[in-house]
C-alpha atoms as a PDB file:
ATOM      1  CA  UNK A   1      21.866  70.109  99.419  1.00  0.00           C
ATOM      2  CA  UNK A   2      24.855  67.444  99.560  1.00  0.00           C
ATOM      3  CA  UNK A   3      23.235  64.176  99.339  1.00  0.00           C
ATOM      4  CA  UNK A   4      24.271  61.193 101.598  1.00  0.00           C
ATOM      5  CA  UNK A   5      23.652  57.944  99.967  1.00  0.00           C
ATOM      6  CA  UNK A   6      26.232  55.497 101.173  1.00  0.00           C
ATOM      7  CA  UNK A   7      28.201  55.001 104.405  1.00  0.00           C
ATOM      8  CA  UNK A   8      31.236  56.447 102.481  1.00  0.00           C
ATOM      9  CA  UNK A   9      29.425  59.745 101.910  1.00  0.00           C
ATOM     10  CA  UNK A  10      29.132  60.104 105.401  1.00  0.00           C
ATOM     11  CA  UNK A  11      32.785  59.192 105.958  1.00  0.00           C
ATOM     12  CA  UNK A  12      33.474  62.024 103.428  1.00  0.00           C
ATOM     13  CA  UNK A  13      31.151  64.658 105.106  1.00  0.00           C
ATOM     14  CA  UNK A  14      32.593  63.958 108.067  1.00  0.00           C
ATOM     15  CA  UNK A  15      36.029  64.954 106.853  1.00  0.00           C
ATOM     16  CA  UNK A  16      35.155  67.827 105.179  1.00  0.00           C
ATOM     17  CA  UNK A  17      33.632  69.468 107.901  1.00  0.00           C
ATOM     18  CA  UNK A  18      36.292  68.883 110.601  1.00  0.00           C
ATOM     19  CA  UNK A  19      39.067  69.859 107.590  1.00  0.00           C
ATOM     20  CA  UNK A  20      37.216  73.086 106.732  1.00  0.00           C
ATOM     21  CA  UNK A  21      34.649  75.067 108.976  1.00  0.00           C
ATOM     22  CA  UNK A  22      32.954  76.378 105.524  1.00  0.00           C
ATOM     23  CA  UNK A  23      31.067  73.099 105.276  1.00  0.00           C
ATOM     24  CA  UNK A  24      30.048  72.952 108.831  1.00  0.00           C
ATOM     25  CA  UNK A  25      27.193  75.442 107.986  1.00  0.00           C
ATOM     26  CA  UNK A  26      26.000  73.789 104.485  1.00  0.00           C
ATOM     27  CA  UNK A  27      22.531  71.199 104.576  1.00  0.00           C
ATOM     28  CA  UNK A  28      23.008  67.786 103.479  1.00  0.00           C
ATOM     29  CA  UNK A  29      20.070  65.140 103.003  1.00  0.00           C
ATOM     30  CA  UNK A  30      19.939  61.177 103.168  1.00  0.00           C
ATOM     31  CA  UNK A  31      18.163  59.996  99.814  1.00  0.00           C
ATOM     32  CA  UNK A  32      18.291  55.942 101.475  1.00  0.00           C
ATOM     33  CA  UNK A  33      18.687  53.733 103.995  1.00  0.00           C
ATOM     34  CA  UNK A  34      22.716  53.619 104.958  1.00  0.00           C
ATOM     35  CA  UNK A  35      24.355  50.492 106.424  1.00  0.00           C
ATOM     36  CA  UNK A  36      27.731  51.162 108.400  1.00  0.00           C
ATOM     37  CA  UNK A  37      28.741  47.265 108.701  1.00  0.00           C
ATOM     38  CA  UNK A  38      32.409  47.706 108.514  1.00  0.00           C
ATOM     39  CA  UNK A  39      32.784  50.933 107.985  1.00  0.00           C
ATOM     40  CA  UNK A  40      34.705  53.470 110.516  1.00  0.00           C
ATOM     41  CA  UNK A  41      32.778  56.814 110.926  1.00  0.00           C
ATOM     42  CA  UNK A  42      35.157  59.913 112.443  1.00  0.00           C
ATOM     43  CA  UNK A  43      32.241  61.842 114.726  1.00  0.00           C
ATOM     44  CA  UNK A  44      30.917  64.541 112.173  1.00  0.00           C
ATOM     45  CA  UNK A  45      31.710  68.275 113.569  1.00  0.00           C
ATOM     46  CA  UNK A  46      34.126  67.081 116.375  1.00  0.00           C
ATOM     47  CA  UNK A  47      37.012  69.537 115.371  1.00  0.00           C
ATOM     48  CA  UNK A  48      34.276  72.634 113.316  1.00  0.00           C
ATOM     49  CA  UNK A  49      31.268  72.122 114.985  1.00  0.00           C
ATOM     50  CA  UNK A  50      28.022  71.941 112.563  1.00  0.00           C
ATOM     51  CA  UNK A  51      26.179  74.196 112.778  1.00  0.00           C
ATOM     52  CA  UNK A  52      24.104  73.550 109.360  1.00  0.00           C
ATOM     53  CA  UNK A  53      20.700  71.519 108.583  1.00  0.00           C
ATOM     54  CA  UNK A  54      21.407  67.399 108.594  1.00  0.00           C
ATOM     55  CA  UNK A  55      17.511  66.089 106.891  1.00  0.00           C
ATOM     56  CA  UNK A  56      17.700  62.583 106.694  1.00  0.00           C
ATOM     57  CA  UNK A  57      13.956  62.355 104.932  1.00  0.00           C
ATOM     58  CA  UNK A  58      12.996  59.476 107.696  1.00  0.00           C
ATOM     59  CA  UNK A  59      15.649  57.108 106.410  1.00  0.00           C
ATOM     60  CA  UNK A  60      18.172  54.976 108.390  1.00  0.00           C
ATOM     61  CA  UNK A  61      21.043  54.831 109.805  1.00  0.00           C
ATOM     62  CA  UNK A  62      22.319  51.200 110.526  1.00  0.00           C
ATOM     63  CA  UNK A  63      24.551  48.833 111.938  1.00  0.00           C
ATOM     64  CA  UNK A  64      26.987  51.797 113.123  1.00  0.00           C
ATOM     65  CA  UNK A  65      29.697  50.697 115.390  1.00  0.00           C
ATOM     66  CA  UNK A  66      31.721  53.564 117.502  1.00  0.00           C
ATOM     67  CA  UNK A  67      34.814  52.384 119.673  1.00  0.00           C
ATOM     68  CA  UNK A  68      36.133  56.011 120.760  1.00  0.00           C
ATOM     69  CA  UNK A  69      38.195  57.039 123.880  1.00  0.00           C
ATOM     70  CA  UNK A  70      37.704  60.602 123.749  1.00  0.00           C
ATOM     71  CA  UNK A  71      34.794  62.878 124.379  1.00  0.00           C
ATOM     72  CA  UNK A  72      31.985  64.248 122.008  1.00  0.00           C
ATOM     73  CA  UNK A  73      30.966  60.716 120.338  1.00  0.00           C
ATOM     74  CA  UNK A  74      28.091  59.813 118.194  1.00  0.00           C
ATOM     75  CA  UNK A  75      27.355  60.123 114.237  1.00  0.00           C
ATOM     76  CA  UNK A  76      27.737  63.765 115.599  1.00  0.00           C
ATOM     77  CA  UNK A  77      30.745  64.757 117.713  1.00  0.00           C
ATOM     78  CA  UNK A  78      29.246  68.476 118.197  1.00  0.00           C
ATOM     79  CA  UNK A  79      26.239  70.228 116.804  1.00  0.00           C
ATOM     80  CA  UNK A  80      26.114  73.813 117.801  1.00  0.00           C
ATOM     81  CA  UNK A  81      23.014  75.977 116.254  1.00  0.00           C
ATOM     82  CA  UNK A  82      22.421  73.557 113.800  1.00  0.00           C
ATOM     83  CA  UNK A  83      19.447  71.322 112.921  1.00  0.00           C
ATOM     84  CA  UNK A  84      19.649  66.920 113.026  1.00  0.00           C
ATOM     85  CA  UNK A  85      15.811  66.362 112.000  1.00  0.00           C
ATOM     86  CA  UNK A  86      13.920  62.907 110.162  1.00  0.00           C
ATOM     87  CA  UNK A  87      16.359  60.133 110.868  1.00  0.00           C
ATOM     88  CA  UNK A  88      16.483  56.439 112.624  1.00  0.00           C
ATOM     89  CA  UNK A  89      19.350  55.003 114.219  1.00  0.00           C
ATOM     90  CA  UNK A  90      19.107  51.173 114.626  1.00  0.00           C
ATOM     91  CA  UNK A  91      21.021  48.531 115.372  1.00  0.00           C
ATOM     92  CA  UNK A  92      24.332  50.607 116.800  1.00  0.00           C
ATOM     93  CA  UNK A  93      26.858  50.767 119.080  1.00  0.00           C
ATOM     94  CA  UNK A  94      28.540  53.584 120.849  1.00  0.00           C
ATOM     95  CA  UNK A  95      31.147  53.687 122.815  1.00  0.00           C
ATOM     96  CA  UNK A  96      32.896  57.033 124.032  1.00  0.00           C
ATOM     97  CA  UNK A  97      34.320  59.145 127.113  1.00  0.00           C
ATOM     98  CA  UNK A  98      32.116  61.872 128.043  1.00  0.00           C
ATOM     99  CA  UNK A  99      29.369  63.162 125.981  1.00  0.00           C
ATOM    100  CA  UNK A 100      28.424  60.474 124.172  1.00  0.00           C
ATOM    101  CA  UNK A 101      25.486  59.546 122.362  1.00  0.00           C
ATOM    102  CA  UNK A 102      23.482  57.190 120.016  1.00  0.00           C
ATOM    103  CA  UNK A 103      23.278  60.234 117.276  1.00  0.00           C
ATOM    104  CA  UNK A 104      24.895  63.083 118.884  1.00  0.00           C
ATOM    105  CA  UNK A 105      27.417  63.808 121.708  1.00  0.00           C
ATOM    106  CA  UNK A 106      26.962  67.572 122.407  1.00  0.00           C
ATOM    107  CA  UNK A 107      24.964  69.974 121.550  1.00  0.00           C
ATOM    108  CA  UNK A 108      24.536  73.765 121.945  1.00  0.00           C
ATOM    109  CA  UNK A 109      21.575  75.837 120.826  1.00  0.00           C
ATOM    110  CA  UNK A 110      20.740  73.077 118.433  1.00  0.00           C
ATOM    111  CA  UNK A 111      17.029  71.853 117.393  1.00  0.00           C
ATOM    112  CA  UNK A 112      16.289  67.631 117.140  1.00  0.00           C
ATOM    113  CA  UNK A 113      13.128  66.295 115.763  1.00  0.00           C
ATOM    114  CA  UNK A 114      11.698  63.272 114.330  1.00  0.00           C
ATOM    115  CA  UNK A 115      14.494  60.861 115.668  1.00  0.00           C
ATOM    116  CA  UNK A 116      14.601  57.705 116.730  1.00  0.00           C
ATOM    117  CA  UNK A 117      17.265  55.536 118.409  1.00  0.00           C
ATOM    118  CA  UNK A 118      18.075  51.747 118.989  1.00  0.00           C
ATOM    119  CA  UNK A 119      21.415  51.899 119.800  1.00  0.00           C
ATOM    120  CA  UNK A 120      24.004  50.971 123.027  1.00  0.00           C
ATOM    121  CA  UNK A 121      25.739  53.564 124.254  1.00  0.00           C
ATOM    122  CA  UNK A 122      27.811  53.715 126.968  1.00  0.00           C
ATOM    123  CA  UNK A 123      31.081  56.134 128.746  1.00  0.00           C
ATOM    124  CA  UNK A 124      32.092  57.990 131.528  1.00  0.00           C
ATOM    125  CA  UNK A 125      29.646  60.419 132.058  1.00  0.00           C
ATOM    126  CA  UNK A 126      26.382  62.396 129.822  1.00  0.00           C
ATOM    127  CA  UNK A 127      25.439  59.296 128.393  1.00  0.00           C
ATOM    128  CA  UNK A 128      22.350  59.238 126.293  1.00  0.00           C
ATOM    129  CA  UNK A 129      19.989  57.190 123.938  1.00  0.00           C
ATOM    130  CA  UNK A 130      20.128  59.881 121.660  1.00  0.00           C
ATOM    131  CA  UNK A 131      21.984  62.954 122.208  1.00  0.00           C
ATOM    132  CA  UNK A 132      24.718  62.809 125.229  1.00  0.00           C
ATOM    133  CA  UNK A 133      24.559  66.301 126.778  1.00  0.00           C
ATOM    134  CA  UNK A 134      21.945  68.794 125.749  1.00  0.00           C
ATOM    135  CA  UNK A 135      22.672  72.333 126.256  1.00  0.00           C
ATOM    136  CA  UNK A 136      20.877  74.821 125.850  1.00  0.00           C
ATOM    137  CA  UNK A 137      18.695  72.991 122.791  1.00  0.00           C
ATOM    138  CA  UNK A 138      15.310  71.804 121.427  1.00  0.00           C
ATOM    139  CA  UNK A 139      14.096  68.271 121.192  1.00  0.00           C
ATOM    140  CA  UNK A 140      10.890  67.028 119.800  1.00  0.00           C
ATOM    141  CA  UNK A 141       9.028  64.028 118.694  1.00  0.00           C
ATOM    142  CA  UNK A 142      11.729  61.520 119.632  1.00  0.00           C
ATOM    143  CA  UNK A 143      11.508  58.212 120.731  1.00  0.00           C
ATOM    144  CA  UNK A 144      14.421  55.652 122.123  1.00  0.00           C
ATOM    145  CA  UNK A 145      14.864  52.020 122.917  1.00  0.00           C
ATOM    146  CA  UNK A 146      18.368  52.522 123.450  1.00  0.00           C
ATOM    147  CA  UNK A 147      20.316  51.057 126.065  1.00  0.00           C
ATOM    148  CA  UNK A 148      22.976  53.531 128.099  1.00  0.00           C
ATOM    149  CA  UNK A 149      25.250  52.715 130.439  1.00  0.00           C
ATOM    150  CA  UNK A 150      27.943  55.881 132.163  1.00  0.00           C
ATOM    151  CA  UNK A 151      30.454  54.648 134.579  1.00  0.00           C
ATOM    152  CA  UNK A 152      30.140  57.477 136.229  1.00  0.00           C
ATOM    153  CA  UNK A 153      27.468  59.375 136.223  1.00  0.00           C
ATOM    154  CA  UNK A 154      24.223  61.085 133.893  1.00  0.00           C
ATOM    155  CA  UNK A 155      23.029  58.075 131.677  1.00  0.00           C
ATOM    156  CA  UNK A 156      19.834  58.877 129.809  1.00  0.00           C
ATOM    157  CA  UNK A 157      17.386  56.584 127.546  1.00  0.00           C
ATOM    158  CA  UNK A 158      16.670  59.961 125.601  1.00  0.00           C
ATOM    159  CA  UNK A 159      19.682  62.532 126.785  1.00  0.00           C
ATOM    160  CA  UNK A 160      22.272  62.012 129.245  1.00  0.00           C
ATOM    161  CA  UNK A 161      21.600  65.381 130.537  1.00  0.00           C
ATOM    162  CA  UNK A 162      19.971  68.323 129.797  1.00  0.00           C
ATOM    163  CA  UNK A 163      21.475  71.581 130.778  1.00  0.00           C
ATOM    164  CA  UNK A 164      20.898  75.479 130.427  1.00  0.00           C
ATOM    165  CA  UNK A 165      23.664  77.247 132.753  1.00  0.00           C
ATOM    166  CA  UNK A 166      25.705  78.196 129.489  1.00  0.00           C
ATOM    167  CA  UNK A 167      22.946  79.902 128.120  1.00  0.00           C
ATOM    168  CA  UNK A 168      20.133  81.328 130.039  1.00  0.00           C
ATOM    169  CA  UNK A 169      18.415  82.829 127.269  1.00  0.00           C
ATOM    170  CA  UNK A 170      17.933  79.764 125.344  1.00  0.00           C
ATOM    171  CA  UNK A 171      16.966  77.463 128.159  1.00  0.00           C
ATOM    172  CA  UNK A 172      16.549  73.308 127.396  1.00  0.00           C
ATOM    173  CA  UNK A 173      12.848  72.696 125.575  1.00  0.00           C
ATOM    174  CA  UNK A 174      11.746  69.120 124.950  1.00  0.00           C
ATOM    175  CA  UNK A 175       8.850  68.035 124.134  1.00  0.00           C
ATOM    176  CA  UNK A 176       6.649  64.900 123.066  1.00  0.00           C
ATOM    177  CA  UNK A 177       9.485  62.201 123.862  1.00  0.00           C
ATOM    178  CA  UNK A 178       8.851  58.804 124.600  1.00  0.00           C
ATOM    179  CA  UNK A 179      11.134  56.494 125.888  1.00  0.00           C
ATOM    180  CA  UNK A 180      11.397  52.564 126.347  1.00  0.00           C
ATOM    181  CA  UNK A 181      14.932  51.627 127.110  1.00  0.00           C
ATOM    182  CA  UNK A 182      17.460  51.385 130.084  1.00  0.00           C
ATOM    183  CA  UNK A 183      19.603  53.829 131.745  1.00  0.00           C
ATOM    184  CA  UNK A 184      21.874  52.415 133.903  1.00  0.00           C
ATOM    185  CA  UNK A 185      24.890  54.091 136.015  1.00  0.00           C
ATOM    186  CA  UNK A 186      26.655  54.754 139.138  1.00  0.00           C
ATOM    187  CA  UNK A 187      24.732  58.343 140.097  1.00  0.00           C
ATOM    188  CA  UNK A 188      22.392  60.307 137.798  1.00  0.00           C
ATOM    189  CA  UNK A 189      19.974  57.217 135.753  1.00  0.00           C
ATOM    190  CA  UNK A 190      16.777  57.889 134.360  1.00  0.00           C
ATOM    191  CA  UNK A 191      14.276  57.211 131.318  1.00  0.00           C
ATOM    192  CA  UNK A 192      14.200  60.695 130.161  1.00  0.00           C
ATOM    193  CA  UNK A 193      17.568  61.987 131.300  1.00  0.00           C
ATOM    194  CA  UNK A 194      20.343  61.472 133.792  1.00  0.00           C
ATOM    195  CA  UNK A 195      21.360  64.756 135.161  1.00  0.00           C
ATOM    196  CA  UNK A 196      18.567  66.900 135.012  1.00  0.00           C
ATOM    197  CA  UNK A 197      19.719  70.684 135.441  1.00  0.00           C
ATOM    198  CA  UNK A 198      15.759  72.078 135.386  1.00  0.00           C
ATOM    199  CA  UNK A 199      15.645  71.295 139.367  1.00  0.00           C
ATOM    200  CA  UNK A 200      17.657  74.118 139.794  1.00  0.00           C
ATOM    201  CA  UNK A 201      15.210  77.450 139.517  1.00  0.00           C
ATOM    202  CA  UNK A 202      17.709  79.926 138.068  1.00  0.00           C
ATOM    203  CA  UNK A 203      18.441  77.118 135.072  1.00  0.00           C
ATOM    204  CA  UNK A 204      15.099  76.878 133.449  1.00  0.00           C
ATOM    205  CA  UNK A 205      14.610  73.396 131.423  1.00  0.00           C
ATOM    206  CA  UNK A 206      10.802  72.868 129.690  1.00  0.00           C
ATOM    207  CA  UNK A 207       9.656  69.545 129.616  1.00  0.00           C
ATOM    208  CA  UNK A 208       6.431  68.735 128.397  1.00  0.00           C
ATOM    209  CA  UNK A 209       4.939  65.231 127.004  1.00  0.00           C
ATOM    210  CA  UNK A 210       7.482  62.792 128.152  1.00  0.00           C
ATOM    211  CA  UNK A 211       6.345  59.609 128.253  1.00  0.00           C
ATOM    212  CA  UNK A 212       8.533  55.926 129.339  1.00  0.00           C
ATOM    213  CA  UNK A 213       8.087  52.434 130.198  1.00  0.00           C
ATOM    214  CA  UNK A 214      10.222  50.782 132.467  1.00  0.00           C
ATOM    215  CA  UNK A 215      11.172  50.995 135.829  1.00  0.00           C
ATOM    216  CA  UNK A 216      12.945  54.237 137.866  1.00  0.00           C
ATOM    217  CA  UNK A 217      12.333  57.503 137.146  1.00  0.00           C
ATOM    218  CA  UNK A 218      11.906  59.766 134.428  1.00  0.00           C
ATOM    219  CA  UNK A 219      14.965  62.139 135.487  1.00  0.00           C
ATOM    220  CA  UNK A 220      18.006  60.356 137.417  1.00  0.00           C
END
């Protein structure tokens, strides 16, 4: 695997893969704790999406700060049929258009476990604690404390929405979540999710073992 160490190696896989799609696909691995304090971070797979394995062995990523005024933000612009598993996100700030989130901004027949998220986020709309729209995706054993805010609408402590219309065949799974944060918007708010696409029968979304603490609801 390519090993991330340092904020600078992230910086440089982040280049890499929106220069040249044959590193979207590849599996890197934190070996530490990374601090971002004054360090700029270009959303990894905005341009070539990845698609590959991102482990980051439980580690950290901190102090991350995100001033962006287009859509697809987070550490992760895009992550379509790839794998973000084992990482933290604490202490960060994130601030996008639409689809934008603490760790990830989009997603697409991706898979998310073991993450946790203390960051701010906030945009337009699909806002989320830890991924800002998730299509078509799995998400397990996560847990937020993150803050979201979308101007608009579909702010999320965990996702900012979850939706399976593009694919049918992979519908939205999520399971064992638990969130303590605050969503906050002008239509869609809620501890789980914003914009919850699973009311609607023909666009199956599974959730199962969702837990939160706060006020509102669990779906906005």
């Amino acid at each position: 695997p390519w090993l991330i160490s340092d904020a600078n190696d992230f910086v440089n896989m982040s280049a890499l893969i929106n220069e040249s799609a044959s590193y979207a696909d590849d599996y890197y691995m934190m070996t530490n704790d990374v601090d971002f304090s004054g360090v700029t971070l270009t959303p990894i797979g905005r341009k070539n999406h990845f698609k590959g394995t991102f482990d980051g062995q439980f580690h950290a990523i901190k102090n991350l700060t995100m001033n962006d005024t287009t859509e697809n933000t987070g550490v992760f612009g895009f992550v379509e049929g790839g794998t973000v598993c084992n990482v933290q996100v604490k202490n960060a700030t994130v601030k996008g258009a639409k689809k934008v989130g603490g760790l990830v901004g989009r997603s697409m027949n991706a898979v998310f476990m073991n993450i946790t998220s203390d960051a701010n986020v906030s945009g337009t709309y699909d806002v989320g604690g830890i991924v800002g729209m998730l299509n078509s995706s799995q998400m397990y054993n996560c847990y937020s404390t993150a803050t979201t805010h979308a101007s608009n609408e579909s702010s999320g402590v965990i996702t900012g929405s979850m939706n399976t219309s593009l694919n049918r065949n992979n519908p939205v799974s999520v399971d064992n979540v638990y969130s303590n944060g605050t969503a906050t918007g002008t239509k869609y708010a809620g501890n789980i999710t914003g914009w919850f696409e699973g009311y609607d029968a023909s666009n199956p979304v599974h959730v199962t073992n969702t837990y939160y603490v706060g006020s509102g609801n669990a779906f906005g």
